[in-house]
Every structure is written in C-alpha cells, then in structure tokens.
C-alpha atoms as a PDB file:
ATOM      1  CA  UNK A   1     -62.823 -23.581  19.475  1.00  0.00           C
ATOM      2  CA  UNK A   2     -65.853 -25.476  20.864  1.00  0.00           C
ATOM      3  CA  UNK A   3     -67.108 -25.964  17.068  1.00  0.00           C
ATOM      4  CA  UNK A   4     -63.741 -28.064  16.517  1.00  0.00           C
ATOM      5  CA  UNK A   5     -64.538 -30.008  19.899  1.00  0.00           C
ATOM      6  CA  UNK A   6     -67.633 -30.866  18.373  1.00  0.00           C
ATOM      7  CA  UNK A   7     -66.539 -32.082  14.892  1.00  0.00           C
ATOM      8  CA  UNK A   8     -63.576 -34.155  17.006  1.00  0.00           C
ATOM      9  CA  UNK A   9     -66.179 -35.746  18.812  1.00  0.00           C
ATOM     10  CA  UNK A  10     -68.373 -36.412  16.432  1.00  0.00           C
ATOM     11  CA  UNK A  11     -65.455 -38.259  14.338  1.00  0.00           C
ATOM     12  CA  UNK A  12     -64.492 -40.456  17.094  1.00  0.00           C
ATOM     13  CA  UNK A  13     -67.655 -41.419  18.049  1.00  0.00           C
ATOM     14  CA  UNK A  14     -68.622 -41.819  14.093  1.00  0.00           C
ATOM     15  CA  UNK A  15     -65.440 -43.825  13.571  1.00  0.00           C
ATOM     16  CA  UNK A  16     -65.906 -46.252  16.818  1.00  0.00           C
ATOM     17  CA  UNK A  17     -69.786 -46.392  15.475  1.00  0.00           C
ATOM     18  CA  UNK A  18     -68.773 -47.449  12.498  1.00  0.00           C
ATOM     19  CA  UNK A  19     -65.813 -49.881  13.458  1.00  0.00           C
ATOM     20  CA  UNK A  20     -68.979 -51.547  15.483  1.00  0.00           C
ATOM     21  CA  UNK A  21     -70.563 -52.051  12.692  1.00  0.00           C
ATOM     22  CA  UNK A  22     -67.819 -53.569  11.051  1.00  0.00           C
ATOM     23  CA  UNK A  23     -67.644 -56.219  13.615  1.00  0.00           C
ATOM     24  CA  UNK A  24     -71.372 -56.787  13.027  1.00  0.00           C
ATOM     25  CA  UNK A  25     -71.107 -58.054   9.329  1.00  0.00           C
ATOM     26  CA  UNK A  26     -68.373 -59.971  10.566  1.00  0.00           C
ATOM     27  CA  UNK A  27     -65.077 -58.155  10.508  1.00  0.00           C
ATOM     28  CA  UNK A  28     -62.193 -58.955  12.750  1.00  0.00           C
ATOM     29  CA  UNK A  29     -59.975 -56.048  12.642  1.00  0.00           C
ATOM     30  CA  UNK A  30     -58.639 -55.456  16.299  1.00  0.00           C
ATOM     31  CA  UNK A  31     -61.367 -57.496  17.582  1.00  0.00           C
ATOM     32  CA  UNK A  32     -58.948 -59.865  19.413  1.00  0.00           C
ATOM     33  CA  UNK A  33     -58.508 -56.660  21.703  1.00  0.00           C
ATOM     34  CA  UNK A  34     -61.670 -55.687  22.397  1.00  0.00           C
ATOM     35  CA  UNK A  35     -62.685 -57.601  24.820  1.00  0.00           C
ATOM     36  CA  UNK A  36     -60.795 -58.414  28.108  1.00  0.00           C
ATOM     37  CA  UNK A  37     -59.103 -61.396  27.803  1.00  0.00           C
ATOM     38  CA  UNK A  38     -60.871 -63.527  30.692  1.00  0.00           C
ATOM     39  CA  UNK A  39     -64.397 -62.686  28.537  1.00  0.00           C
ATOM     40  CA  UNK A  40     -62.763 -63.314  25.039  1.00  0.00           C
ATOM     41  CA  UNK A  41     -63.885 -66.735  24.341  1.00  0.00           C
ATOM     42  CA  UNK A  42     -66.847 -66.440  25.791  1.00  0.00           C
ATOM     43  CA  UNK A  43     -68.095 -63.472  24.111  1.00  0.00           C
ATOM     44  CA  UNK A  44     -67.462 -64.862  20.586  1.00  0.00           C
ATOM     45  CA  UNK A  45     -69.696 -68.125  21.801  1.00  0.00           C
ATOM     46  CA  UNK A  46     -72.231 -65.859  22.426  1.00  0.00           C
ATOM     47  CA  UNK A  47     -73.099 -65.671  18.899  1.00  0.00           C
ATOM     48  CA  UNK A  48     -76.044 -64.070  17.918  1.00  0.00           C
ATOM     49  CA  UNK A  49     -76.210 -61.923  21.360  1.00  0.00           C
ATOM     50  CA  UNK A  50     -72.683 -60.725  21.059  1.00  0.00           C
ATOM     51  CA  UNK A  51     -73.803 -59.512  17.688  1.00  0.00           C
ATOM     52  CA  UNK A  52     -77.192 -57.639  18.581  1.00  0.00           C
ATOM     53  CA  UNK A  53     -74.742 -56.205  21.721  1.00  0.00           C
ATOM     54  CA  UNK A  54     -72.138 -54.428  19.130  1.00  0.00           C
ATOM     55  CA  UNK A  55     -74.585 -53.318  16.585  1.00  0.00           C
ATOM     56  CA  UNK A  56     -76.537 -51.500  20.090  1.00  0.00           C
ATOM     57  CA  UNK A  57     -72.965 -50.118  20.758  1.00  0.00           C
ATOM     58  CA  UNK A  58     -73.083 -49.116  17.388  1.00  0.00           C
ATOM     59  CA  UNK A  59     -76.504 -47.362  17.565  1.00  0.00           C
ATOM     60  CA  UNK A  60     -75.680 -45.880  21.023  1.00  0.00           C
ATOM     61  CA  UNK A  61     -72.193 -44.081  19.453  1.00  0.00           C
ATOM     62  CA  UNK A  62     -74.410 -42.595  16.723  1.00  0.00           C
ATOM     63  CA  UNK A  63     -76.557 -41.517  18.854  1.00  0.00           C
ATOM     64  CA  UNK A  64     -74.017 -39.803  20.638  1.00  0.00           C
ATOM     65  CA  UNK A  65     -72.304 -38.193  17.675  1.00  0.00           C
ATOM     66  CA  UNK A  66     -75.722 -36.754  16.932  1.00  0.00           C
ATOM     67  CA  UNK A  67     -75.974 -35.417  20.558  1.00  0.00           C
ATOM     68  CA  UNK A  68     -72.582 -33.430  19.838  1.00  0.00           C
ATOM     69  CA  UNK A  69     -73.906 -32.474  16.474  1.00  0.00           C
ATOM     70  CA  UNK A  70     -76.725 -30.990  18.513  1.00  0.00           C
ATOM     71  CA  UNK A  71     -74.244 -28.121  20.687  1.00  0.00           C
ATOM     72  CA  UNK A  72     -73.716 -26.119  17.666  1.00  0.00           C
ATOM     73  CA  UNK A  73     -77.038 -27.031  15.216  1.00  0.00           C
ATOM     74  CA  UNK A  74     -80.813 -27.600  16.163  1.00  0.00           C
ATOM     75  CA  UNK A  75     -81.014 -31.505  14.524  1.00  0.00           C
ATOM     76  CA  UNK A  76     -82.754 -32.822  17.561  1.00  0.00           C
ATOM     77  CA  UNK A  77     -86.202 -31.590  18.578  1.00  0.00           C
ATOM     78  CA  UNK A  78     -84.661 -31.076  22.192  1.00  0.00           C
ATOM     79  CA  UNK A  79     -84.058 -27.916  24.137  1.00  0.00           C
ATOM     80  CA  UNK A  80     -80.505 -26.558  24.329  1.00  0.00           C
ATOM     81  CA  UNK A  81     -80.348 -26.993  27.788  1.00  0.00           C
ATOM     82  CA  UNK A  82     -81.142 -30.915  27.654  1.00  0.00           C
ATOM     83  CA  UNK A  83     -78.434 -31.065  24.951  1.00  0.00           C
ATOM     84  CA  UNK A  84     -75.975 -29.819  27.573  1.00  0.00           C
ATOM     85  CA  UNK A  85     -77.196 -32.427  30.288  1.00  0.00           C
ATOM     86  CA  UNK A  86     -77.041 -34.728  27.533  1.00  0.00           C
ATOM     87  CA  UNK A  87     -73.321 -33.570  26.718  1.00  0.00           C
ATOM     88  CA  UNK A  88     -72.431 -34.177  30.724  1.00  0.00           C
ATOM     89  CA  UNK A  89     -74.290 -37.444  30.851  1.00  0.00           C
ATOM     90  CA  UNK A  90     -71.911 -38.857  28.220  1.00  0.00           C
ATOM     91  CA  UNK A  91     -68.459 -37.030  29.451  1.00  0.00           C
ATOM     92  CA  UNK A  92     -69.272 -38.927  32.561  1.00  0.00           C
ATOM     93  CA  UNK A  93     -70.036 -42.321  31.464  1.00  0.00           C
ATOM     94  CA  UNK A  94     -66.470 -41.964  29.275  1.00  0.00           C
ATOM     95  CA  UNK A  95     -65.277 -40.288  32.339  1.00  0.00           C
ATOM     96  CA  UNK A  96     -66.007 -43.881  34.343  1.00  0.00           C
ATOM     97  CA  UNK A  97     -65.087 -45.840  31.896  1.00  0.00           C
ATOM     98  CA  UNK A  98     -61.688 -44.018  31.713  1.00  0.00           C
ATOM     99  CA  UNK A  99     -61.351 -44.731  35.389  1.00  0.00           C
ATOM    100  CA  UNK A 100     -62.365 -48.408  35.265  1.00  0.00           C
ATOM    101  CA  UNK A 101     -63.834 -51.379  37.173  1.00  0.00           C
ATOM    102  CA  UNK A 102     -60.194 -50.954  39.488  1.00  0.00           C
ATOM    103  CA  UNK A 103     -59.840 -55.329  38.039  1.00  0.00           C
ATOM    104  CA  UNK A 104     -59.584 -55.083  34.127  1.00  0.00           C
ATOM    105  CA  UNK A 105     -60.327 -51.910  32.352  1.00  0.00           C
ATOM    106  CA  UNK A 106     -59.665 -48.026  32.986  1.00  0.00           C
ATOM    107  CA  UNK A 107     -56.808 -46.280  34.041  1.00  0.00           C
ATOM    108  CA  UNK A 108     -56.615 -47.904  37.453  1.00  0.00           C
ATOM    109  CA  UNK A 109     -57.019 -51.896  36.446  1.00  0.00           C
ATOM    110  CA  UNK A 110     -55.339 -54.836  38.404  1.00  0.00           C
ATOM    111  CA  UNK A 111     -54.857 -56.988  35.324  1.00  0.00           C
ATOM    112  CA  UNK A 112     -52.649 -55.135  32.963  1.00  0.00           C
ATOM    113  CA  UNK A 113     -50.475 -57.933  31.301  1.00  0.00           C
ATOM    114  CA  UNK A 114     -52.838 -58.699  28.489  1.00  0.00           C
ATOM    115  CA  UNK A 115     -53.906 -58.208  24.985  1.00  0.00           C
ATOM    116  CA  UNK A 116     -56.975 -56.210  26.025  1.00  0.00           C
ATOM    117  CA  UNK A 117     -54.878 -54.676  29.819  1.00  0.00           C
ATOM    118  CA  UNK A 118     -51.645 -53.102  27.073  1.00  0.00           C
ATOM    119  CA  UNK A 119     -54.428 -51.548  24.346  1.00  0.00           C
ATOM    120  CA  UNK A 120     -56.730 -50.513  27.069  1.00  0.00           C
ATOM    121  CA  UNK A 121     -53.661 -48.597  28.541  1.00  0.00           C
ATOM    122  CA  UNK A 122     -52.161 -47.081  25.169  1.00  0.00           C
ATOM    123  CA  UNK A 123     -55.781 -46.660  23.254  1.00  0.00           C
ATOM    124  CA  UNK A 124     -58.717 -47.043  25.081  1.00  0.00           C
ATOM    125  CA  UNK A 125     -58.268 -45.308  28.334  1.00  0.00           C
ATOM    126  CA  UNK A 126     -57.239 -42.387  27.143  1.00  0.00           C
ATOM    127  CA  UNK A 127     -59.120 -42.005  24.749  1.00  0.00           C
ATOM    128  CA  UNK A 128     -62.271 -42.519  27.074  1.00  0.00           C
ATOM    129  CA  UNK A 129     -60.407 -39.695  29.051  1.00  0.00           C
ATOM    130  CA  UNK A 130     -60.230 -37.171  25.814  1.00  0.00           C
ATOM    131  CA  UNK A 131     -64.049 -38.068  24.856  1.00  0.00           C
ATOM    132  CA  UNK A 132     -64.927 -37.022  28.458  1.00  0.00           C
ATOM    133  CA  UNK A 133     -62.722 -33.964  28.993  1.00  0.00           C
ATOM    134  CA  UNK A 134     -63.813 -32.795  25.035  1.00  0.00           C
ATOM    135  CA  UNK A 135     -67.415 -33.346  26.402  1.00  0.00           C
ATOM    136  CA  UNK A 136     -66.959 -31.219  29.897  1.00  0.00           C
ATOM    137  CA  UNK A 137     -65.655 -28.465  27.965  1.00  0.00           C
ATOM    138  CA  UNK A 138     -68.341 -28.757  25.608  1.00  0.00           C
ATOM    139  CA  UNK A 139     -70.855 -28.408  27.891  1.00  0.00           C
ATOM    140  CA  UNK A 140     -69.309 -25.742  30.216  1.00  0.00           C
ATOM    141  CA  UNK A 141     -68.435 -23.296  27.397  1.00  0.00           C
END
C-alpha cells in the first residue's frame, strides 16, 4: 500500500512540476487561476521574476517527487530517517497550505467568489489536503 502512496505522490508532484514548467516557456493553460485574483495582474507584470518564481516552484516539486521516490529506493545519499523528516516537512507545508492564509487561499479563506477562491475550493485545497495526508501516512508507516 505505501509503495502506491509513493508512486501517487510522485505523479502529482511530477505533473504540477511539469505544468510549472509549462508556464515557464510561456504556456497559459489554467494560468488565469493560479493566482488569486487581487495578485493576478500584478504577477504577470512581474515579468522576468514571475518567471524565475514558477520555474523554482518547478524545481522545488521535483525535488519533492524525488524525496517520495526516496521512502521505498536509496536515490538520495540521505539516511532513511531524514527521508522520513523530509516526508513530514512536506505533508505539513501542503498541510498549511490546505488550511490557508484564513483571507484568500485554503480551506478556510474569506474571499471565495473568484476565479482563483471556486478552483482553490474544488482543486487546489484538496488536493493540498491529499498530498499532506498521502505524506503523513507515508512517513508513519
């Protein structure tokens, strides 16, 4: 069972990593709800920085997709018991994320009437929420 946790992790984070990198070379797909809708506009100004920002998103998924790679095969040159922390570390930053800023993302936002507030709701939340509870059972068995 955890091996299939694993390999579901590892495909969402290698599918977001990759949709990241999509949106570095310029792709639009589903970028219009990305971003919360008070920081839209100003996030595509951004330009060159909003770029380097996704593609570091990117990176950082990766890196996490190698991390749950790492449970169930010795890739990384780090001990089993930092791969665990490692494992918790990222649960809980999903897990927060999930939860939200309590004003425009997570599960317990103010501003829900939006592009980004409706696919936050449906998509993102929850999914933040499965990421972390895949990576807590990871870790713990």
């Amino acid at each position: 069972m955890t091996q299939v946790l694993v390999f579901l992790n590892v495909l969402i984070f290698s599918a977001i990593s990759l949709l990241h990198l999509y949106w570095v070379f310029g792709g639009r797909w589903a970028s219009e709800q990305v971003i919360p809708d008070h920081l839209q506009k100003k996030a595509w100004e951004l330009g060159p920085t909003m770029k380097i920002a996704t593609l570091l998103v990117a990176l950082g998924l990766a890196a996490f997709a190698l991390v749950m790679l790492a449970n169930l095969y010795p890739i990384l040159p780090i001990s089993a018991t930092y791969i665990t922390y490692a494992t918790l570390a990222i649960g809980g930053i999903f897990l927060i994320r999930a939860i939200g800023d309590f004003q425009y993302v997570g599960f317990f936002k103010q501003v829900k009437n939006t592009r980004f507030g409706h696919a936050d709701s449906r998509i993102f939340s929850p999914l933040c929420l499965l990421i972390a509870s895949i990576c807590f059972v990871i870790a713990f068995f």
